[in-house]
Protein backbone atom coordinates (compact mmCIF):
# COMPACT_ATOMS: atom_id res chain seq x y z
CA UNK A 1 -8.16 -8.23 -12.61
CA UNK A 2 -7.26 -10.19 -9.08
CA UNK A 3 -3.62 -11.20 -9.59
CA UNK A 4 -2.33 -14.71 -9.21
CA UNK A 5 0.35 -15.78 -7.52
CA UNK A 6 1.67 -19.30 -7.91
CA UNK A 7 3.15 -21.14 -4.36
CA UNK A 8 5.73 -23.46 -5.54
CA UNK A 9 5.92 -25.06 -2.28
CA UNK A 10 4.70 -28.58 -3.83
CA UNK A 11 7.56 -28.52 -6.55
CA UNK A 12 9.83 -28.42 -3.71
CA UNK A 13 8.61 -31.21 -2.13
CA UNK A 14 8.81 -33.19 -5.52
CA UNK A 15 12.80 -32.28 -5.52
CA UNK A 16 12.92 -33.60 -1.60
CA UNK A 17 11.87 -37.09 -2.26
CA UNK A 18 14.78 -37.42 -3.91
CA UNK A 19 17.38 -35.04 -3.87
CA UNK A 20 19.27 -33.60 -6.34
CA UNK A 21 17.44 -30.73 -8.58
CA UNK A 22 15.21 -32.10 -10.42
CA UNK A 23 12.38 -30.26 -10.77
CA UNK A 24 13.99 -27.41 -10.26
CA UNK A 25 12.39 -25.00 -8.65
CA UNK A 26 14.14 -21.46 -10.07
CA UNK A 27 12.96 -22.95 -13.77
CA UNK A 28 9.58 -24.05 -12.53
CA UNK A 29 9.34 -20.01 -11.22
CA UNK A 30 10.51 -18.91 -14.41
CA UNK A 31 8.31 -20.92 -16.08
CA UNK A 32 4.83 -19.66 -14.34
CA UNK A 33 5.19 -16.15 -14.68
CA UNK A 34 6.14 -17.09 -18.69
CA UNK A 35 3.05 -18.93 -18.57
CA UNK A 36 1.54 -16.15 -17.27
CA UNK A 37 1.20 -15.74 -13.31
CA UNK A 38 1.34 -12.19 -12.05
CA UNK A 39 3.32 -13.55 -9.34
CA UNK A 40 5.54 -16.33 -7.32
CA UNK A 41 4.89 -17.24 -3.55
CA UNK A 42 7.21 -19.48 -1.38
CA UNK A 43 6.62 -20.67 2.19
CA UNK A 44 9.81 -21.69 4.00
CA UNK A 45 9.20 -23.47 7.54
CA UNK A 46 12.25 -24.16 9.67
CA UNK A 47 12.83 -27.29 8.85
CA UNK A 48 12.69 -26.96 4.92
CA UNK A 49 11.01 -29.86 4.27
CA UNK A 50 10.06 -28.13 1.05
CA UNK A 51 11.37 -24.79 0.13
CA UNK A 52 14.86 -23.93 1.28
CA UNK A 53 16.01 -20.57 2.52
CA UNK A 54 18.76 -20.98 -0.17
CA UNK A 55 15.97 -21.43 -2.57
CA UNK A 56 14.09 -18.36 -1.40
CA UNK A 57 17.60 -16.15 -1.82
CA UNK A 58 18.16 -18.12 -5.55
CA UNK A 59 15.12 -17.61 -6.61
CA UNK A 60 14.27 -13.52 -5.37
CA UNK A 61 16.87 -12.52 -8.51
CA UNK A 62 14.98 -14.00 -10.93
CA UNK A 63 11.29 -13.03 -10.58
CA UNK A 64 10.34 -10.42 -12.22
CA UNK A 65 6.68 -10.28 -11.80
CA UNK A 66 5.78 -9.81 -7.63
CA UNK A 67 7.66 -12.44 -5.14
CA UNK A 68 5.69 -13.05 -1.87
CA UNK A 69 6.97 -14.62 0.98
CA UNK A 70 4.95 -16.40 3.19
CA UNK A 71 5.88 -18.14 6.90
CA UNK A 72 5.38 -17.74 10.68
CA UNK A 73 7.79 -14.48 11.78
CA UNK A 74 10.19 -16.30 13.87
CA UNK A 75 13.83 -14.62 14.13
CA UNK A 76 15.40 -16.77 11.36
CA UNK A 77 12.68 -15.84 9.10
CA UNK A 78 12.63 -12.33 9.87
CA UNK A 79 16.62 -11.88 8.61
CA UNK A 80 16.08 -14.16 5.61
CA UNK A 81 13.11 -11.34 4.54
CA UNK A 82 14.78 -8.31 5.26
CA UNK A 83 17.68 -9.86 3.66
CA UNK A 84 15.88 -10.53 0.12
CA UNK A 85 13.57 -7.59 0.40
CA UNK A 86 10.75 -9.71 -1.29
CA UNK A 87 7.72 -7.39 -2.79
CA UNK A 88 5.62 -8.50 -0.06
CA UNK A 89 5.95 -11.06 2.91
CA UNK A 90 2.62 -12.62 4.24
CA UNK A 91 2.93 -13.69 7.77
CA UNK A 92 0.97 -16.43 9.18
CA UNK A 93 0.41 -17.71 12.53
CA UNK A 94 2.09 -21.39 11.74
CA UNK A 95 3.25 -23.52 14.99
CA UNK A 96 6.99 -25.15 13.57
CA UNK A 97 5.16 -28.50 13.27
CA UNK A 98 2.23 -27.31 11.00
CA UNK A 99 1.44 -29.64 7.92
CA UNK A 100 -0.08 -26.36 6.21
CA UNK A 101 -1.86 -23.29 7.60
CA UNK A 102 -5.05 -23.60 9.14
CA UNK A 103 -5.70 -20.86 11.14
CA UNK A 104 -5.84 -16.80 11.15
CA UNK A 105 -4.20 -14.10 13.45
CA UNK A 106 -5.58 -12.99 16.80
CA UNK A 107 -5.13 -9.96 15.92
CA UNK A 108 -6.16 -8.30 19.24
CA UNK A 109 -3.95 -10.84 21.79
CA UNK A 110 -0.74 -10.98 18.53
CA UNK A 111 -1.08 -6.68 18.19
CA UNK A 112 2.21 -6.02 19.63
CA UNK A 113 4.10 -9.01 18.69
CA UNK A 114 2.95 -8.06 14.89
CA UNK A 115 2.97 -4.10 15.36
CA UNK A 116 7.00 -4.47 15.80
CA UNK A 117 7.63 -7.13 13.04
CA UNK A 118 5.38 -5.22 10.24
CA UNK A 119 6.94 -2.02 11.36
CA UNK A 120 10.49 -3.15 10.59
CA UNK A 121 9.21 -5.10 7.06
CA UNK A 122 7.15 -1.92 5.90
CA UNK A 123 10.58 0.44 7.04
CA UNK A 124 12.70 -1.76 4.40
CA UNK A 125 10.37 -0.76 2.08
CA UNK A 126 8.21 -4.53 2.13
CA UNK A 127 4.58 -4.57 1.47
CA UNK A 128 2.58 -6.95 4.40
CA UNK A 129 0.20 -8.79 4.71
CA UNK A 130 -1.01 -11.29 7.32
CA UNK A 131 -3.17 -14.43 7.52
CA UNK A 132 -6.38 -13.62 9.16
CA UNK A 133 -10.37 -15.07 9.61
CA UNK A 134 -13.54 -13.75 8.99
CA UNK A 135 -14.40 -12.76 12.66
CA UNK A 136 -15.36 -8.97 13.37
CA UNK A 137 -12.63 -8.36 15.53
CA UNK A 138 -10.14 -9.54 13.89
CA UNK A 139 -10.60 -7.86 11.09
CA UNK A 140 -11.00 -4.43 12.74
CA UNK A 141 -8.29 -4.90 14.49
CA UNK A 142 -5.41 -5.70 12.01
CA UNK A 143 -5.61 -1.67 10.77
CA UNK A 144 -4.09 -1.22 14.44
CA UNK A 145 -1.37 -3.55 13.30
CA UNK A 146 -0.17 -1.70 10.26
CA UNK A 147 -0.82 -4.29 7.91
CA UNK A 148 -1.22 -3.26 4.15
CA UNK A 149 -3.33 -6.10 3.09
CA UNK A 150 -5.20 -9.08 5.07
CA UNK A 151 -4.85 -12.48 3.34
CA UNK A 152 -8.38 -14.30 3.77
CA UNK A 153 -8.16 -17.69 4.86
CA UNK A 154 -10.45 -19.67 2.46
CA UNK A 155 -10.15 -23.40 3.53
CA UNK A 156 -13.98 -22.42 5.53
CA UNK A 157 -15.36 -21.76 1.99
CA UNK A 158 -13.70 -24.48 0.08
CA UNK A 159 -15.19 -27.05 2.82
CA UNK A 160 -18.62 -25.60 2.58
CA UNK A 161 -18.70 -24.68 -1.26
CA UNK A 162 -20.74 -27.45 -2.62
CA UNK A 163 -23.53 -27.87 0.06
CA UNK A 164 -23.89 -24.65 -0.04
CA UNK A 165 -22.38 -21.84 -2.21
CA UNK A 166 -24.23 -18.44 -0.67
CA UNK A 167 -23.63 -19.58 2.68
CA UNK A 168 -19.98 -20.20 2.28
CA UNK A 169 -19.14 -17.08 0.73
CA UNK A 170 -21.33 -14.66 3.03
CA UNK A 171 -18.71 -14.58 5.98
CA UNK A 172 -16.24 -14.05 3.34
CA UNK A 173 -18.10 -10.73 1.54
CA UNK A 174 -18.58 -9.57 5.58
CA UNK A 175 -15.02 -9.57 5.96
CA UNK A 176 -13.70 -8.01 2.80
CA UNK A 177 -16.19 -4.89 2.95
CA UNK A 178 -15.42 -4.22 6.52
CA UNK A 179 -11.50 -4.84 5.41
CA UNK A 180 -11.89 -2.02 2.77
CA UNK A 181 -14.11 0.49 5.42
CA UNK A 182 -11.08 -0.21 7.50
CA UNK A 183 -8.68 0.92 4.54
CA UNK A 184 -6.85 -2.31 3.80
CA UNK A 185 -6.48 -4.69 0.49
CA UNK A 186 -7.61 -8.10 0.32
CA UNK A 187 -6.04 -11.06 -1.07
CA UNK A 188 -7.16 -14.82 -0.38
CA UNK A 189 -5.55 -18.14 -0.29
CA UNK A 190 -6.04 -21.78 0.90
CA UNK A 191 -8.00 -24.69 -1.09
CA UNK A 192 -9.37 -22.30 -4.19
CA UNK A 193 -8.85 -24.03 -6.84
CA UNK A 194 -10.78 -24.38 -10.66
CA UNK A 195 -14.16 -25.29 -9.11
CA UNK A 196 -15.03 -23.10 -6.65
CA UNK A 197 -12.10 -20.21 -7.48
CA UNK A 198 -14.48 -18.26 -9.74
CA UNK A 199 -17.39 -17.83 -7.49
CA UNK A 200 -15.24 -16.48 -5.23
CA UNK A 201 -13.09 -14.28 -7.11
CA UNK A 202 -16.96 -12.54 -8.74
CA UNK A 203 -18.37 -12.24 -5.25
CA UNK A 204 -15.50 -10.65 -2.96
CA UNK A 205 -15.11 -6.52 -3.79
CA UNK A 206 -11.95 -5.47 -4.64
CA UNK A 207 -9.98 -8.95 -4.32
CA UNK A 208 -6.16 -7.78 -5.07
CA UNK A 209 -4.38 -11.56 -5.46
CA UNK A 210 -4.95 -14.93 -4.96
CA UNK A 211 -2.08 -17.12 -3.82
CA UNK A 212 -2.63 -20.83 -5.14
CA UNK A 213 0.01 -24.22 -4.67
CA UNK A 214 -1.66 -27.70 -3.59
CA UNK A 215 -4.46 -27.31 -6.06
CA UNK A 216 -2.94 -25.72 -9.44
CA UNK A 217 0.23 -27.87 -8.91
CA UNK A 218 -1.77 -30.98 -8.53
CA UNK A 219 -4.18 -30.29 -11.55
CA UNK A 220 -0.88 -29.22 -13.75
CA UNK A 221 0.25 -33.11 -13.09
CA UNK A 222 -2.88 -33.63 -15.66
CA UNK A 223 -3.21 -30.57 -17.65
CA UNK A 224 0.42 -29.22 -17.70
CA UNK A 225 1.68 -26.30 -15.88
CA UNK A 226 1.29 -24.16 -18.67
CA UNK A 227 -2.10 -24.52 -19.59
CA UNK A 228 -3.29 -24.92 -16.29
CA UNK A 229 -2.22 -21.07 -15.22
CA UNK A 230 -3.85 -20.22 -17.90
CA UNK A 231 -7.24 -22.04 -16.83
CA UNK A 232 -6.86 -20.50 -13.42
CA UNK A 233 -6.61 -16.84 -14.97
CA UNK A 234 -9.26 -17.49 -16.61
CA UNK A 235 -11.60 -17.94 -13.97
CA UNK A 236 -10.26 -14.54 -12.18
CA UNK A 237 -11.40 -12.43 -15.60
């Protein structure tokens, strides 16, 4: 079964608008692998508008399930990973500014630049991944990296999924068979969610995780955060 990991980003930004604690985030974390998540993801950005890097070190402790940390590598995130050792870090090619990710690695011009950062993660014993599209050369080219995993970006499949469902998914079934010729695991993230989730998830070979925030937090504000996970497991059986 494709694990899920739940980005907690958005409960975060709930906290921000107001301050103080409330909701918390280390009980919210808690609370989706009870509910049954297979995993938590955070994605601090420098100016923690959301997450905080105290959050990330509070909250490492207390997952028990898989804790993935996601964010562009610059110097200040590097030390906060190798510092809380999570089970895997997920880099992606974020400008400071960025509203959300919307873009893959060059994996050919970024080689070095990445080579050197996975190479210290994957010496402290850190499982990576990175943020990558469905273009050829891309994908053939992370291996050279030494990337464990690539992290499909899937906000080109979401846009396309209703008009039309084969089309949007072909690029994606490219990718993730030449991924696995080239030896590396697959997981996806970026607008899946309960509609268009499950297609995906049946048509991509050997899918190892889905990360999911925007989406299952929003639909939890109707269903409940509980019974929401549970909706979005279902759809990965």
């Amino acid at each position: 079964m494709t694990r899920l990991s739940v980005n907690i980003n958005k409960i975060a930004t709930l906290r921000n608008a107001r301050g103080g604690d409330y909701p918390n985030v280390l009980q919210v974390a808690k609370d989706c692998e009870r509910f049954g998540a297979m995993g938590v993801t955070v994605h601090p950005r420098p100016d923690e508008r959301h997450i905080r890097y105290s959050d990330v070190r509070e909250i490492r402790p207390i997952v028990k399930t898989e804790f993935n940390i996601e964010g562009y590598p610059n110097p200040k995130f590097i030390d906060l990973v190798l510092e809380v050792k999570p089970d895997q870090v997920t880099l992606v090619p974020d400008p400071p500014d960025a509203i959300t990710s919307n873009a893959g690695w060059d994996t050919i011009k970024n080689k070095g630049f990445l080579t050197e950062i996975i190479s210290d993660f994957q010496k402290a014993g850190i499982r990576t991944s990175i943020f990558i599209d469905t273009k050829k050369e891309n994908i053939i080219n992370a291996p050279k990296t030494g990337t464990n995993r690539v992290e499909l970006y899937t906000e080109p499949y979401a846009n396309e999924y209703f008009n039309d469902r084969k089309k949007a998914i072909a690029d994606f079934v490219f990718a993730a068979n030449l991924a696995i010729k080239e030896g590396l695991e697959i997981n996806a993230g970026h607008d899946l969610n309960l509609e268009n989730l499950k297609y995906f998830s049946q048509n991509i070979p050997k899918l190892s995780e889905v990360s999911i925030g925007h989406a299952l937090i929003s639909d939890a504000l109707y269903f409940g955060l509980e019974n929401t996970i549970q909706m979005y497991l279902r759809l990965l059986k």
